[in-house]
N, C-alpha and C. Protein backbone atom coordinates (compact mmCIF):
# COMPACT_ATOMS: atom_id res chain seq x y z
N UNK A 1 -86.02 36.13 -17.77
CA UNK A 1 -86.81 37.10 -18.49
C UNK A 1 -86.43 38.52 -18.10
N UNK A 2 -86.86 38.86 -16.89
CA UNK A 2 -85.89 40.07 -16.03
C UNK A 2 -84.89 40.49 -16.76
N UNK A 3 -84.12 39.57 -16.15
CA UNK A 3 -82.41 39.52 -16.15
C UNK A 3 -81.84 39.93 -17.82
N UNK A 4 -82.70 39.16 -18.64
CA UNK A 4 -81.90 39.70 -20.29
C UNK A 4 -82.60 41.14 -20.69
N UNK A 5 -84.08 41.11 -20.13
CA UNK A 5 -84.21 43.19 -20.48
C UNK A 5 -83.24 43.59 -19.47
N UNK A 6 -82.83 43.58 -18.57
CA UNK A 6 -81.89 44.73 -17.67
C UNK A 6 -80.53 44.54 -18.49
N UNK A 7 -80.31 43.43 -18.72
CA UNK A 7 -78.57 43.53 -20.20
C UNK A 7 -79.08 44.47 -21.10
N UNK A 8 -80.47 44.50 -21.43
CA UNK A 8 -80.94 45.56 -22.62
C UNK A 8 -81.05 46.92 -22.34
N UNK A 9 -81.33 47.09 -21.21
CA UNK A 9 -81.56 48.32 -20.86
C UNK A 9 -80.24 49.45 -20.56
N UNK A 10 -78.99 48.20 -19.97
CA UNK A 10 -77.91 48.92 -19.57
C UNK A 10 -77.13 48.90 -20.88
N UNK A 11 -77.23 48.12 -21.81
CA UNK A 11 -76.79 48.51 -23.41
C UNK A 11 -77.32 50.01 -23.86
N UNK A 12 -78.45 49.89 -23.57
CA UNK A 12 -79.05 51.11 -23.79
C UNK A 12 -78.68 52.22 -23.37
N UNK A 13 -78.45 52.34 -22.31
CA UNK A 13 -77.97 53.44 -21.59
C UNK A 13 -76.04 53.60 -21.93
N UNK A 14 -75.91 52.85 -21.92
CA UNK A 14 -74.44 53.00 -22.51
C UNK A 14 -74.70 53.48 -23.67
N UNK A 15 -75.36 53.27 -24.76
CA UNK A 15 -75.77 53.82 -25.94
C UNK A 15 -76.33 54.95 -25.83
N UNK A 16 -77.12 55.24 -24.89
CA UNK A 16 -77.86 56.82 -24.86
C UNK A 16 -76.19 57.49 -24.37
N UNK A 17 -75.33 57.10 -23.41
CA UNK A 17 -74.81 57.96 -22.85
C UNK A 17 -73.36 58.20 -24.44
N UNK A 18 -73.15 57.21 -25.09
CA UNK A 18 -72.11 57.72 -26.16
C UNK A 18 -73.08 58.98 -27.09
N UNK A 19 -73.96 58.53 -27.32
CA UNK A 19 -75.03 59.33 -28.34
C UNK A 19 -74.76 61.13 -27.86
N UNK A 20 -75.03 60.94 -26.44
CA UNK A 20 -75.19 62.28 -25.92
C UNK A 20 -73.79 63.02 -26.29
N UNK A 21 -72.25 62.46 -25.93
CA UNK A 21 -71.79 63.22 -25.50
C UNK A 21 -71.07 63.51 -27.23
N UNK A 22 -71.55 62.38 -28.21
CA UNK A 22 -71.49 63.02 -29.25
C UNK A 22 -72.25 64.21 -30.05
N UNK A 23 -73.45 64.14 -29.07
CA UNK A 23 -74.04 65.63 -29.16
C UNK A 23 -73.79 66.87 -28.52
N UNK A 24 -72.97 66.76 -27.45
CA UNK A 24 -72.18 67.82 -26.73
C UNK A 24 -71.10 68.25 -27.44
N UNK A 25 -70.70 67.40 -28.08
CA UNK A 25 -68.84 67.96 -28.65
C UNK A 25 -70.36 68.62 -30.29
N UNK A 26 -70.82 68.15 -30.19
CA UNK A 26 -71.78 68.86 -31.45
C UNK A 26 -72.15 70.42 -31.03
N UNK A 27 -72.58 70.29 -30.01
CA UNK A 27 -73.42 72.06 -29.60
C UNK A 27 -72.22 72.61 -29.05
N UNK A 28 -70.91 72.27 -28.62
CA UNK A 28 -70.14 73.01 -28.13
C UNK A 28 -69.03 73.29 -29.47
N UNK A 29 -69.16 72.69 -30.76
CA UNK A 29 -68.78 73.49 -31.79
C UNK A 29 -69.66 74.60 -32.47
N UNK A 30 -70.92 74.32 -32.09
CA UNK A 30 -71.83 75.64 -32.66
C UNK A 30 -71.63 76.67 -31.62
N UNK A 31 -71.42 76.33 -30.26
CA UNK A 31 -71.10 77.66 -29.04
C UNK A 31 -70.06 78.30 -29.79
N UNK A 32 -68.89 77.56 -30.27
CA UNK A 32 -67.67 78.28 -31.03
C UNK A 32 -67.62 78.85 -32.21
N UNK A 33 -68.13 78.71 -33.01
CA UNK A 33 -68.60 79.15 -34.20
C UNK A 33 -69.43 80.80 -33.69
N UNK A 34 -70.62 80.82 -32.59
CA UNK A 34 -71.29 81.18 -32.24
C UNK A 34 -70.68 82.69 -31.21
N UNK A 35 -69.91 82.11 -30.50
CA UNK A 35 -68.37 83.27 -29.78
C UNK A 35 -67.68 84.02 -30.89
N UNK A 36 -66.98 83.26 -32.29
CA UNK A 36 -66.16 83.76 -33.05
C UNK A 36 -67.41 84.58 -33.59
N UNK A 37 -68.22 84.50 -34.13
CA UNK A 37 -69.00 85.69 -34.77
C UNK A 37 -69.61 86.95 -34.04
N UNK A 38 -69.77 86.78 -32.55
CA UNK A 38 -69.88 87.44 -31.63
C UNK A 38 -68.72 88.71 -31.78
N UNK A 39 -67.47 87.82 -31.57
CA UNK A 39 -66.40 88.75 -31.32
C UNK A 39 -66.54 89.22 -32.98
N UNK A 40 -66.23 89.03 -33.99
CA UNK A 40 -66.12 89.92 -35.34
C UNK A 40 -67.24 90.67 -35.49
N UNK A 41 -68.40 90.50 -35.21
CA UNK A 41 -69.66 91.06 -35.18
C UNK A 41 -70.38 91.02 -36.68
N UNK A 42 -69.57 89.82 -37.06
CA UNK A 42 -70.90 89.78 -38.60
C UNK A 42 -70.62 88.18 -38.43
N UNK A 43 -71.65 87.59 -39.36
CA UNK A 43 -71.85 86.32 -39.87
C UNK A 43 -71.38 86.44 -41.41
N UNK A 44 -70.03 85.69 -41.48
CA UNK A 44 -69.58 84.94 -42.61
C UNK A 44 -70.73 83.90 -43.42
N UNK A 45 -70.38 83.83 -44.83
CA UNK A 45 -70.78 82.67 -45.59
C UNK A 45 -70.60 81.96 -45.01
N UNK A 46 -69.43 81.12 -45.31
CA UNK A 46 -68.90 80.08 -44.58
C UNK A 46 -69.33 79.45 -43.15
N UNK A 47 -69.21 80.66 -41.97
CA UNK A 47 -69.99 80.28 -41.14
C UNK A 47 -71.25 79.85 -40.74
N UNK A 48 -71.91 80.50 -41.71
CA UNK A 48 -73.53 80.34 -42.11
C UNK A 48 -73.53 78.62 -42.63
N UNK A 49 -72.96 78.47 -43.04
CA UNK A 49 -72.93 77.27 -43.80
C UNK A 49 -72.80 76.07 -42.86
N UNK A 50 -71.56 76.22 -42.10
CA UNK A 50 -70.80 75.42 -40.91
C UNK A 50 -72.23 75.27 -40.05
N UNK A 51 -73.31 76.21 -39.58
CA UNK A 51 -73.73 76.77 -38.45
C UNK A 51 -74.97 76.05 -38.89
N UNK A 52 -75.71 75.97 -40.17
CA UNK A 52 -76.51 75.01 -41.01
C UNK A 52 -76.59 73.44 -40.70
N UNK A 53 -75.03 72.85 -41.09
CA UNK A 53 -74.76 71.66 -41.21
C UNK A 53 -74.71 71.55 -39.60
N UNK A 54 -74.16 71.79 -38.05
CA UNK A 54 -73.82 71.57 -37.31
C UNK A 54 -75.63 71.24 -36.72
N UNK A 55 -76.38 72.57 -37.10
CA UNK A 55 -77.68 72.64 -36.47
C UNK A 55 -78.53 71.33 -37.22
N UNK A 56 -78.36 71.00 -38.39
CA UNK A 56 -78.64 69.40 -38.77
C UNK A 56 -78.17 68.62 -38.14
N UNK A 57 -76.61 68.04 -37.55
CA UNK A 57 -76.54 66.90 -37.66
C UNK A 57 -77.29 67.06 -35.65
N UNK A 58 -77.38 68.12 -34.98
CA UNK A 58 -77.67 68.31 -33.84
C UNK A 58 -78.82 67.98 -33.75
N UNK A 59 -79.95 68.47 -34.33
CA UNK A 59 -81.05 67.90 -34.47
C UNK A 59 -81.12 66.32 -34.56
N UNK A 60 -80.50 65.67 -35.58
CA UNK A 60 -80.32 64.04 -36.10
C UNK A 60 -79.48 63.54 -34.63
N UNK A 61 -78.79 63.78 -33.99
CA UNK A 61 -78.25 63.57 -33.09
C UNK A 61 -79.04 63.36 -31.70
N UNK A 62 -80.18 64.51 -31.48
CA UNK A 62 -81.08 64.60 -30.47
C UNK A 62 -82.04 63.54 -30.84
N UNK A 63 -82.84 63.36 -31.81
CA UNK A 63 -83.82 62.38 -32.55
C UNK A 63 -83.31 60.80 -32.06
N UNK A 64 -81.92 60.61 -32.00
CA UNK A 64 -81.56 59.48 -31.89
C UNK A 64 -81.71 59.29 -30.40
N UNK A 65 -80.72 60.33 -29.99
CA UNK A 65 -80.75 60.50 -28.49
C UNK A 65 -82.27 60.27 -27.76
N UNK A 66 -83.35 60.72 -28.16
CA UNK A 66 -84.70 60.60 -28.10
C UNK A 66 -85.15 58.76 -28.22
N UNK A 67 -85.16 58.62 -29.84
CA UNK A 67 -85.57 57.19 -29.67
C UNK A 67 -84.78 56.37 -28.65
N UNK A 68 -83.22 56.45 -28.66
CA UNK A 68 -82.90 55.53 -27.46
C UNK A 68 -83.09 55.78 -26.43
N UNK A 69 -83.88 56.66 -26.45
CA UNK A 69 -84.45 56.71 -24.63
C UNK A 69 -85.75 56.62 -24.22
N UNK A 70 -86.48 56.51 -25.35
CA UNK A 70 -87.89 55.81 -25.64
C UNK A 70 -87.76 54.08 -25.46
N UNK A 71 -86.61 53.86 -26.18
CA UNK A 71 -86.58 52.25 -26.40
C UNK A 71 -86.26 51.72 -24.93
N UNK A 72 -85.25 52.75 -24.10
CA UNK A 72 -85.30 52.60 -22.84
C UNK A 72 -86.26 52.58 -21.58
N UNK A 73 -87.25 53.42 -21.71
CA UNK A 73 -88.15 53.38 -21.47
C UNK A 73 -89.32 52.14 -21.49
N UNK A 74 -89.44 51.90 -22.81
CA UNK A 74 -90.34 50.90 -23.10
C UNK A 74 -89.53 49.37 -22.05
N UNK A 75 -88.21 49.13 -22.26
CA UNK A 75 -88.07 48.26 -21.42
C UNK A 75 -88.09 48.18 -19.89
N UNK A 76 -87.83 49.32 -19.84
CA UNK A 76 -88.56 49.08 -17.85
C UNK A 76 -89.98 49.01 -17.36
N UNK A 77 -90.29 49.87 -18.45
CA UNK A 77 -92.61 49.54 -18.67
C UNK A 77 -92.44 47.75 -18.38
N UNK A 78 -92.00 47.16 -19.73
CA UNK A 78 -91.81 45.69 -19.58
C UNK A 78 -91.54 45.01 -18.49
N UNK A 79 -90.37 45.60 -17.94
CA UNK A 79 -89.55 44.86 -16.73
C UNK A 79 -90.83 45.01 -15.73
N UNK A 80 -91.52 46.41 -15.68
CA UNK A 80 -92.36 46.64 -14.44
C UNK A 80 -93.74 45.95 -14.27
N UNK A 81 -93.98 45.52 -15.73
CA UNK A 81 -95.37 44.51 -16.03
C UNK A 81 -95.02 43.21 -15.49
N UNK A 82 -93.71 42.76 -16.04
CA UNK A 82 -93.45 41.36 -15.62
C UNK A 82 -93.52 40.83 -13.63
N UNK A 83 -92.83 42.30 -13.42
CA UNK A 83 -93.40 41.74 -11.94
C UNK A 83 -94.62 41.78 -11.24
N UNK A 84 -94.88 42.76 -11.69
CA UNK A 84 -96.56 42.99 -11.41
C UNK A 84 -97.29 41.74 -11.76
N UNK A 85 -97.21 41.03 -12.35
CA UNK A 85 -97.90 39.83 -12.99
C UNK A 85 -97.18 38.83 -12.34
N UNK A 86 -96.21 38.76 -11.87
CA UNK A 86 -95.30 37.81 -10.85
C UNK A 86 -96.16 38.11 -9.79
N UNK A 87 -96.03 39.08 -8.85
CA UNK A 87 -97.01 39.67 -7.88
C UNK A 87 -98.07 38.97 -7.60
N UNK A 88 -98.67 39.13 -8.43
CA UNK A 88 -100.25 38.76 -8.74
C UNK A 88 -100.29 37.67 -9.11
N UNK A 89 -99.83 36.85 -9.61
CA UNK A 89 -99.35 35.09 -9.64
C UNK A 89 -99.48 34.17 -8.68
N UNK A 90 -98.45 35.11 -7.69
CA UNK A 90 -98.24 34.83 -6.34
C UNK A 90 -99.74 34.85 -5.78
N UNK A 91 -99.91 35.80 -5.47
CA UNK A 91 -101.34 36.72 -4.84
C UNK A 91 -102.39 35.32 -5.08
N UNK A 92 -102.81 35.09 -6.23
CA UNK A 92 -103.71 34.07 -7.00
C UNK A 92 -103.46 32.90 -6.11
N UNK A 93 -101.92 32.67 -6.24
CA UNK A 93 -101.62 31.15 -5.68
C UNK A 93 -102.29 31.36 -3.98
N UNK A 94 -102.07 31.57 -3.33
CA UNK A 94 -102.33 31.58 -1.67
C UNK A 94 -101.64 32.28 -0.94
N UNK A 95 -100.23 32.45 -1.78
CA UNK A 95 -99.58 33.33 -0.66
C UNK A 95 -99.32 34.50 0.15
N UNK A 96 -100.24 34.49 0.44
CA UNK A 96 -100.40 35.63 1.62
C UNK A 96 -99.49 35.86 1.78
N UNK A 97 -99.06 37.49 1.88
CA UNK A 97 -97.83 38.08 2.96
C UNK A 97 -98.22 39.14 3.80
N UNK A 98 -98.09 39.36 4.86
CA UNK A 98 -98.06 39.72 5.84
C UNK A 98 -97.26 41.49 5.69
N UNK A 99 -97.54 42.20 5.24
CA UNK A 99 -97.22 43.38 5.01
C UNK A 99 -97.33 44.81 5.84
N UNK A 100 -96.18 44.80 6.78
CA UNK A 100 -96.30 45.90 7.72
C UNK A 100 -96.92 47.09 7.25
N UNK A 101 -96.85 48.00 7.92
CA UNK A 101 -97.58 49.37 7.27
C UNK A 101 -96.42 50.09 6.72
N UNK A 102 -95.31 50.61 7.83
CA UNK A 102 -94.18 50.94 6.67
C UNK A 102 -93.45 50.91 5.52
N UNK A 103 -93.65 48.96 5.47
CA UNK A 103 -93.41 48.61 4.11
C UNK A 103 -94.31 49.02 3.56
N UNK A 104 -95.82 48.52 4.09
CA UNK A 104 -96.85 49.12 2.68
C UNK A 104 -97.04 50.47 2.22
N UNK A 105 -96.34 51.55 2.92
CA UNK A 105 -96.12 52.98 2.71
C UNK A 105 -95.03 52.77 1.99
N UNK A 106 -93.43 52.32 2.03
CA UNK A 106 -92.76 52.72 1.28
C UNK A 106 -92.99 52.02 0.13
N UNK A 107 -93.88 50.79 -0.48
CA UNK A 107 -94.12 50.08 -2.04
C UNK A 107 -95.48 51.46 -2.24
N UNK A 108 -96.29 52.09 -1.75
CA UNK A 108 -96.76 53.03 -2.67
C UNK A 108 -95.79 54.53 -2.88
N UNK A 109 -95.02 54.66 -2.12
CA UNK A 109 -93.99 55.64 -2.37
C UNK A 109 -93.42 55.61 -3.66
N UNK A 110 -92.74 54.36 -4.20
CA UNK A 110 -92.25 54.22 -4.96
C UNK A 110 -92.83 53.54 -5.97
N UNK A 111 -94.00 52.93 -6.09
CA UNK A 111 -95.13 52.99 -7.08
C UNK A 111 -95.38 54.41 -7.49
N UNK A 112 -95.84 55.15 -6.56
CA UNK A 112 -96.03 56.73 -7.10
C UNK A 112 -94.59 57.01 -7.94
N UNK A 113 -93.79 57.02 -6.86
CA UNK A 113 -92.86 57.72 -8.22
C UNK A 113 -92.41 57.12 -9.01
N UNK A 114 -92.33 56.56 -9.89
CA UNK A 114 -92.19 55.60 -11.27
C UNK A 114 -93.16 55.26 -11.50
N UNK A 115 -94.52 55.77 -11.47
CA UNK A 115 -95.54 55.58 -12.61
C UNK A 115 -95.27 55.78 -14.30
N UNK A 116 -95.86 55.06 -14.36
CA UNK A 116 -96.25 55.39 -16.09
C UNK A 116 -95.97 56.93 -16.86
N UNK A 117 -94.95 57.21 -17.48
CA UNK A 117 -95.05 58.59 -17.73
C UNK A 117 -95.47 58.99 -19.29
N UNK A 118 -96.39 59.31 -19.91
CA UNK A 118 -96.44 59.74 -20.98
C UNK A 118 -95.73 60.78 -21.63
N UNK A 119 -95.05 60.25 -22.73
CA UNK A 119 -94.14 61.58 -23.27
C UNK A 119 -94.12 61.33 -24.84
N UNK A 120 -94.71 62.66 -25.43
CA UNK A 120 -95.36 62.73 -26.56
C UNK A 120 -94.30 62.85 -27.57
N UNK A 121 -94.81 63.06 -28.88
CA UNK A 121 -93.92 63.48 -29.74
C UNK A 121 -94.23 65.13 -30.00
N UNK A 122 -93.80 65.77 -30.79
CA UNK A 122 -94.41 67.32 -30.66
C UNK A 122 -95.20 66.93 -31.56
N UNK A 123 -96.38 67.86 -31.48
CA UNK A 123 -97.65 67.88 -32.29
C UNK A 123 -98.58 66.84 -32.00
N UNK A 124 -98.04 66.06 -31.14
CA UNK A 124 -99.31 64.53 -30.53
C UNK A 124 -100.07 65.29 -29.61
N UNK A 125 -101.43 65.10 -29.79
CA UNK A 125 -102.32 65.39 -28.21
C UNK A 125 -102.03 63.89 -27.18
N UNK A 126 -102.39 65.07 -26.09
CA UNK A 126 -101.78 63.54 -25.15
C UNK A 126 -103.36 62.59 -24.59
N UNK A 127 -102.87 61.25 -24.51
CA UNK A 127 -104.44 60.63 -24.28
C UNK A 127 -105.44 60.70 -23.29
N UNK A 128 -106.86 60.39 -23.46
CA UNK A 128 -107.20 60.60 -21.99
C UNK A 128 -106.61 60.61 -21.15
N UNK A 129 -107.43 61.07 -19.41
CA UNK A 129 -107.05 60.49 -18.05
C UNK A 129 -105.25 60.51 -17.85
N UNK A 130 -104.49 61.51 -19.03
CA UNK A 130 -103.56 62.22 -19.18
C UNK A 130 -103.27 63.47 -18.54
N UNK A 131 -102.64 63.88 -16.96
CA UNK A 131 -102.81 64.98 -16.52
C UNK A 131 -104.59 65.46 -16.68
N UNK A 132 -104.52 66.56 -17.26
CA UNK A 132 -106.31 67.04 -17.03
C UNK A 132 -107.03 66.58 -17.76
N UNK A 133 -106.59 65.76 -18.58
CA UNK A 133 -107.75 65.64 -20.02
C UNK A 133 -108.84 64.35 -19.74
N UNK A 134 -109.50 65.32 -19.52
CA UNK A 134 -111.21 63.73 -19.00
C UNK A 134 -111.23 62.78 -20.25
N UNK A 135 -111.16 61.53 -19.47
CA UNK A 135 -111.93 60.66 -20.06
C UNK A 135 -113.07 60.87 -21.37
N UNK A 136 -113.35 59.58 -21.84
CA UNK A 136 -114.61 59.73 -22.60
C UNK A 136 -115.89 59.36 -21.58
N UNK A 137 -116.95 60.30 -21.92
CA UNK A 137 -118.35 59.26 -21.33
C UNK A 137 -118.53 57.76 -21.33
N UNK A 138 -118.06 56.98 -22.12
CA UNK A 138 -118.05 55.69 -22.00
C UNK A 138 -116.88 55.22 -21.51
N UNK A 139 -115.71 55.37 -21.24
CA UNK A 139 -114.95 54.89 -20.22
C UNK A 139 -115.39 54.21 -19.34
N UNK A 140 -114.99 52.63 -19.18
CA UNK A 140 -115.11 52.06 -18.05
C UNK A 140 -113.62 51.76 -17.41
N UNK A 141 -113.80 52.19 -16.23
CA UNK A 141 -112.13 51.90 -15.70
C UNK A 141 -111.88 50.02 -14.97
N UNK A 142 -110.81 49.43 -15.53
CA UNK A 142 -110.53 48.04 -15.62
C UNK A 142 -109.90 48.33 -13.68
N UNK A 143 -110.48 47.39 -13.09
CA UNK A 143 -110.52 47.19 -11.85
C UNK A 143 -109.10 45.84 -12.10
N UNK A 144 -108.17 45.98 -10.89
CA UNK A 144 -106.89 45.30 -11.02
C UNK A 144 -107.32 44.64 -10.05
């Protein structure tokens, strides 16, 4: 179960990483476009035009770049539920483990940092218990 999201995830990332650098050779033809009008000191038709189409497909380029790194995302959420529920499987069954304090300092270390990160779209409000935003009055918080 693991094992085939992490083939998914590193597809993914191979995919985010072609995506990107086809968006680099993208913004580093608008830098050029962007120098040549600098140095003449006017904006051409033509360039206007070039400078249009480049700033489209850059945009369409980032959007993608975006969802595949959402879709990336969503699979390590997954990967990180599945053990957690392995965890706690365990836990249920009897097996006690014996958990030094260092270890149990460095598993909340790194629980803290790879929490859950919310990341919006523009124009989304973000949800409760989101950075500052209180709860509702009826909120009950689910005890793990």
């Amino acid at each position: 179960q693991i094992h085939d999201r992490l083939k998914g995830v590193y597809q993914l990332i191979q995919d985010i990483n072609t995506e990107h650098t086809r968006s680099v050779t993208t913004i580093a033809a608008i830098n050029k476009i962007h120098e040549k009008a600098r140095q003449d000191e006017k904006i051409t038709q033509t360039n206007k035009q070039k400078l249009k189409s480049l700033y489209n497909n850059a945009i369409s380029e980032a959007e993608t770049e975006e969802d595949l790194i959402r879709k990336a995302l969503e699979k390590i959420y997954e990967i990180r539920s599945i053990k957690n529920e392995r965890r706690i499987q365990a836990k249920q069954a009897g097996n006690k483990e014996a958990i030094r304090r260092g270890a149990l300092m460095k598993m909340l270390q790194t629980s803290a940092q790879t929490l859950p990160l919310w990341i919006g779209k523009s124009g989304v409000e973000p949800p409760p218990l989101c950075g500052a935003i209180p709860a509702d009055f009826s909120y009950v918080a689910k005890v793990v």
